[in-house]
C-alpha atoms as a PDB file:
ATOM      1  CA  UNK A   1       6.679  19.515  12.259  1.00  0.00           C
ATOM      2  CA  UNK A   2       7.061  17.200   9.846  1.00  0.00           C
ATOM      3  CA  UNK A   3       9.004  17.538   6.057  1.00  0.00           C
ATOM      4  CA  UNK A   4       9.415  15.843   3.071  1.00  0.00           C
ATOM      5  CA  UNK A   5      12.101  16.238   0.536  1.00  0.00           C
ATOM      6  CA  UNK A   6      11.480  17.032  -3.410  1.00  0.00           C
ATOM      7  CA  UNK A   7      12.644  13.994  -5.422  1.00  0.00           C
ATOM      8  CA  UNK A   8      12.639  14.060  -9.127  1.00  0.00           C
ATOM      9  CA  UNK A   9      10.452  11.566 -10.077  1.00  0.00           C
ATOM     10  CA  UNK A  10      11.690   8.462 -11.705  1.00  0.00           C
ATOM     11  CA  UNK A  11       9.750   6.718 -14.084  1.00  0.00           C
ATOM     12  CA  UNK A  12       8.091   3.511 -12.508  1.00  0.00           C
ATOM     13  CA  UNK A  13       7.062  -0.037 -14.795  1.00  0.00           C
ATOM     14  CA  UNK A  14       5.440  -2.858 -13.625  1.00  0.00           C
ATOM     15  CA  UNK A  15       7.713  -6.092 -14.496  1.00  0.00           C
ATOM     16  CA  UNK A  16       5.770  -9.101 -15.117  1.00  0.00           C
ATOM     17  CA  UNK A  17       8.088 -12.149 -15.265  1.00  0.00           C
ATOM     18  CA  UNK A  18       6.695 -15.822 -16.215  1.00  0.00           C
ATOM     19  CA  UNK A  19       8.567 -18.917 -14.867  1.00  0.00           C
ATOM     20  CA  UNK A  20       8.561 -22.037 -13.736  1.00  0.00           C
ATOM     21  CA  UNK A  21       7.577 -22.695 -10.104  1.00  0.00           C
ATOM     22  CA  UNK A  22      11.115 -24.153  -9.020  1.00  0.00           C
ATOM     23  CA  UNK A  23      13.053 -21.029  -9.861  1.00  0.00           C
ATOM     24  CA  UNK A  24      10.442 -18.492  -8.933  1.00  0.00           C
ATOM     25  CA  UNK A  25      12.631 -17.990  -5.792  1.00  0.00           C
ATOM     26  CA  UNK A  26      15.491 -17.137  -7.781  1.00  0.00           C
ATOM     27  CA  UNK A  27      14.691 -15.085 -10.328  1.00  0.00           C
ATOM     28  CA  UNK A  28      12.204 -13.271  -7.217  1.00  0.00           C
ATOM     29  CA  UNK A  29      15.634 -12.537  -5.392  1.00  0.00           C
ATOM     30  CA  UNK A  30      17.335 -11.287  -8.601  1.00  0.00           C
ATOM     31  CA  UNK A  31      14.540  -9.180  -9.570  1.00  0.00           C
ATOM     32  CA  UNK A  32      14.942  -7.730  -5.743  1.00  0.00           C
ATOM     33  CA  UNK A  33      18.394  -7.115  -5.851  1.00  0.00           C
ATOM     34  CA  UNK A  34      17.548  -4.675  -8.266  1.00  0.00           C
ATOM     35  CA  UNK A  35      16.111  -2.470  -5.910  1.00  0.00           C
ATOM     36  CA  UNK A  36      12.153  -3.521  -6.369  1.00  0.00           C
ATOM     37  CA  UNK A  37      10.492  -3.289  -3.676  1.00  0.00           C
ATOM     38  CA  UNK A  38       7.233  -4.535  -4.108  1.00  0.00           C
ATOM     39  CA  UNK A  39       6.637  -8.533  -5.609  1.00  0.00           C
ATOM     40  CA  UNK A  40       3.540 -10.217  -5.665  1.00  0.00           C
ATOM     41  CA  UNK A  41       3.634 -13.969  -6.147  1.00  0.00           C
ATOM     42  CA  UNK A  42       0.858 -16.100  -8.385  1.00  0.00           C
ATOM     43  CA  UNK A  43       0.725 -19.640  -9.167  1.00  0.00           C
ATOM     44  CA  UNK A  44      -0.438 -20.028 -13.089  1.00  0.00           C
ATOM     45  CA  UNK A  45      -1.242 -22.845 -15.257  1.00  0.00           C
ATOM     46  CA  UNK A  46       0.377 -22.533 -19.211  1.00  0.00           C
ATOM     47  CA  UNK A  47      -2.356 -22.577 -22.089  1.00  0.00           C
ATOM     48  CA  UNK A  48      -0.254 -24.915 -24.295  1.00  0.00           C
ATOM     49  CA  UNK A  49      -3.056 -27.902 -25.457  1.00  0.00           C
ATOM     50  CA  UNK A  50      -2.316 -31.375 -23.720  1.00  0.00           C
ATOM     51  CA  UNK A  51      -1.648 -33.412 -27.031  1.00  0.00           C
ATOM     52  CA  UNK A  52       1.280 -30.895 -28.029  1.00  0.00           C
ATOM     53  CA  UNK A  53       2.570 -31.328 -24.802  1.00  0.00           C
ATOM     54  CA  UNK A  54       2.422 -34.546 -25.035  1.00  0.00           C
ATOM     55  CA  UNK A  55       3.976 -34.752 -28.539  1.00  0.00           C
ATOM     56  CA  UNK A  56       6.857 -33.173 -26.605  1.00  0.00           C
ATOM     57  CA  UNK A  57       7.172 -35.067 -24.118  1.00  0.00           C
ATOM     58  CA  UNK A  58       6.277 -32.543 -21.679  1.00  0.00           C
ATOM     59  CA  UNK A  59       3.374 -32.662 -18.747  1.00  0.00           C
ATOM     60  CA  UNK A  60       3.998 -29.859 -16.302  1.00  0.00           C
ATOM     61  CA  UNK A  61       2.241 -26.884 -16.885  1.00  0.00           C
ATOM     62  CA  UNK A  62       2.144 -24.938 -14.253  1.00  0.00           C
ATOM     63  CA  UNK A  63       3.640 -21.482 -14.081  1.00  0.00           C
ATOM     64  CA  UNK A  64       4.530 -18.296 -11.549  1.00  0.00           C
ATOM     65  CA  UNK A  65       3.848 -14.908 -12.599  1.00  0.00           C
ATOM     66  CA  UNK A  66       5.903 -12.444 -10.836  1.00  0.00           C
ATOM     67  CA  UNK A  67       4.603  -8.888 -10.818  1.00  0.00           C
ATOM     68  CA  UNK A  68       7.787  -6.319  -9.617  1.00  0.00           C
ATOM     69  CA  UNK A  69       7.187  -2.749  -9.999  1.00  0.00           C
ATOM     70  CA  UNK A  70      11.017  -1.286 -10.765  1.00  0.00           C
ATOM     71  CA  UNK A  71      12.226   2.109 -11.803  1.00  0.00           C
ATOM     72  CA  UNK A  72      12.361   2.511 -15.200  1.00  0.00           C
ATOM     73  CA  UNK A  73      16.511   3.793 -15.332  1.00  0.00           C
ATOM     74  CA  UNK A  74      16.953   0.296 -14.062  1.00  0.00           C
ATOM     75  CA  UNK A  75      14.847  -1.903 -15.828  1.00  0.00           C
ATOM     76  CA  UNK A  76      17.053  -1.973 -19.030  1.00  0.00           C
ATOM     77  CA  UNK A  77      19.463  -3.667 -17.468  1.00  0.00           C
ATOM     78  CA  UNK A  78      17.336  -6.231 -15.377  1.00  0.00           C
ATOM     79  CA  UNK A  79      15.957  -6.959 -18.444  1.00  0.00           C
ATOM     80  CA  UNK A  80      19.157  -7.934 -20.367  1.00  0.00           C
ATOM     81  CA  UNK A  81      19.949  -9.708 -16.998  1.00  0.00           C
ATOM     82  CA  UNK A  82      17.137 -11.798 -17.006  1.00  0.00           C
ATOM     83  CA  UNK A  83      17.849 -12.381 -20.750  1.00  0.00           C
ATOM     84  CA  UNK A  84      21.070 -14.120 -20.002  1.00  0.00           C
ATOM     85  CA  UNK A  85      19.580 -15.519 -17.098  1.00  0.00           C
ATOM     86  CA  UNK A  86      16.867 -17.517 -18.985  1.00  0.00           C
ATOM     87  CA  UNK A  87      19.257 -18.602 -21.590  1.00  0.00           C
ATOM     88  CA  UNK A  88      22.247 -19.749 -18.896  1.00  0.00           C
ATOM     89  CA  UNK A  89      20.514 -21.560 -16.104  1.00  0.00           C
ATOM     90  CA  UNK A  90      19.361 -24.868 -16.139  1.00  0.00           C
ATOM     91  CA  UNK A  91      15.601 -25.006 -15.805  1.00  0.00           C
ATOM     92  CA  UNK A  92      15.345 -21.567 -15.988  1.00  0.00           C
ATOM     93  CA  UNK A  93      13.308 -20.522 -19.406  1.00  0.00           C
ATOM     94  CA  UNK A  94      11.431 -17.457 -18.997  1.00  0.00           C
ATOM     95  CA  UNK A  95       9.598 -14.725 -20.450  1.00  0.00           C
ATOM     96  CA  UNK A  96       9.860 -10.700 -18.764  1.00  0.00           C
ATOM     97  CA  UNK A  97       7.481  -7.646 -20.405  1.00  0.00           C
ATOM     98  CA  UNK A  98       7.408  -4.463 -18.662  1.00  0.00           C
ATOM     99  CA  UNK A  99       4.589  -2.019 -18.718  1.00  0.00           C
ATOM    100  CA  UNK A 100       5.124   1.590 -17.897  1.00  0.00           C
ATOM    101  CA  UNK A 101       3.015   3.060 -14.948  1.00  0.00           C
ATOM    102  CA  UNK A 102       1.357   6.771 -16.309  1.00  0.00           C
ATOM    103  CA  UNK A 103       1.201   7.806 -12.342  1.00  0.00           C
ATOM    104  CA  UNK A 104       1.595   6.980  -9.233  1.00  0.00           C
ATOM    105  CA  UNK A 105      -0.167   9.206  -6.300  1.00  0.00           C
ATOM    106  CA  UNK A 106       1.887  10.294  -3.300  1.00  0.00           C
ATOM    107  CA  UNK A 107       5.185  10.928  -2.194  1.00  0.00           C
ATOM    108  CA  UNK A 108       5.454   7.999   0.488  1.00  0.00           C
ATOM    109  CA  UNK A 109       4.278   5.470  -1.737  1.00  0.00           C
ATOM    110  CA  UNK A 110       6.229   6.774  -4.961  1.00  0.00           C
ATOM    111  CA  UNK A 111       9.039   6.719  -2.527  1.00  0.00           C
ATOM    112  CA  UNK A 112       8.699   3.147  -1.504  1.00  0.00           C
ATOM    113  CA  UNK A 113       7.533   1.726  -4.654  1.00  0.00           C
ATOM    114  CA  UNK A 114      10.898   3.363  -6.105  1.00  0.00           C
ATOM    115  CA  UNK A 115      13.253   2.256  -3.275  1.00  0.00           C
ATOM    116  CA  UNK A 116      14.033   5.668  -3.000  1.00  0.00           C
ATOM    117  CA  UNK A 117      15.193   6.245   0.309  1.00  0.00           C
ATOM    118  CA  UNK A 118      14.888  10.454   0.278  1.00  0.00           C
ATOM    119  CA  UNK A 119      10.978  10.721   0.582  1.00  0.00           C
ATOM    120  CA  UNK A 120      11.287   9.403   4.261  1.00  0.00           C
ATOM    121  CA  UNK A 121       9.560  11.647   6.669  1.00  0.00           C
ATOM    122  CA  UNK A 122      12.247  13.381   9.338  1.00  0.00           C
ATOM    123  CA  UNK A 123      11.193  15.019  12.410  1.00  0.00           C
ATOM    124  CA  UNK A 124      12.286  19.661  11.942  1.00  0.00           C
END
């Protein structure tokens, strides 16, 4: 027969991180150091209009969005990490909201989406 354990639940958020494409890969791997466990990838293009750009000598556009969901105990401190991040490496401007999620359904899947390795099933 099968068991679970009782967890206290955590409070999840989803992270939703905009930056450009060439660091998407790094900030990604921060973000996952910090025990996320579920990232989805999407390729954006930025809203600002093409004369401004211009104006500032810019042309590129295009964007990643990073959804993470993380726990919300940690996401204090990913988002002061990110913070510095954006502000210290070269190329790497950025903006990071998080949204709380109100529920989550199941044990297994509030388990994985909280890298919380206690809700694994063990054989009685």
């Amino acid at each position: 027969m099968e068991t679970t354990r009782n967890i206290a639940p955590m409070k999840l958020g989803l992270l939703i991180t905009i930056v450009d494409p060439g660091k998407a890969a790094y900030f990604a791997s921060l973000i996952q150091s910090c025990d996320s466990n579920l990232r989805v990838s999407v390729q954006a293009k930025g809203t600002a209009q093409a004369e401004i750009l211009n104006y500032l000598g810019l042309t590129e556009t295009s964007k990643t969005v990073l959804f993470n969901v993380v726990r919300e105990d940690r996401a204090g401190d990913l988002i002061n990490l990110l913070d510095e991040k954006f502000s210290t490496v070269k190329g790497g401007k950025g903006i990071a909201v998080l949204i709380p999620l109100s529920s989550v359904i199941g044990t297994l899947i509030y388990g994985f989406l909280s890298n919380d390795k206690r809700t694994v099933k063990e054989e009685a």
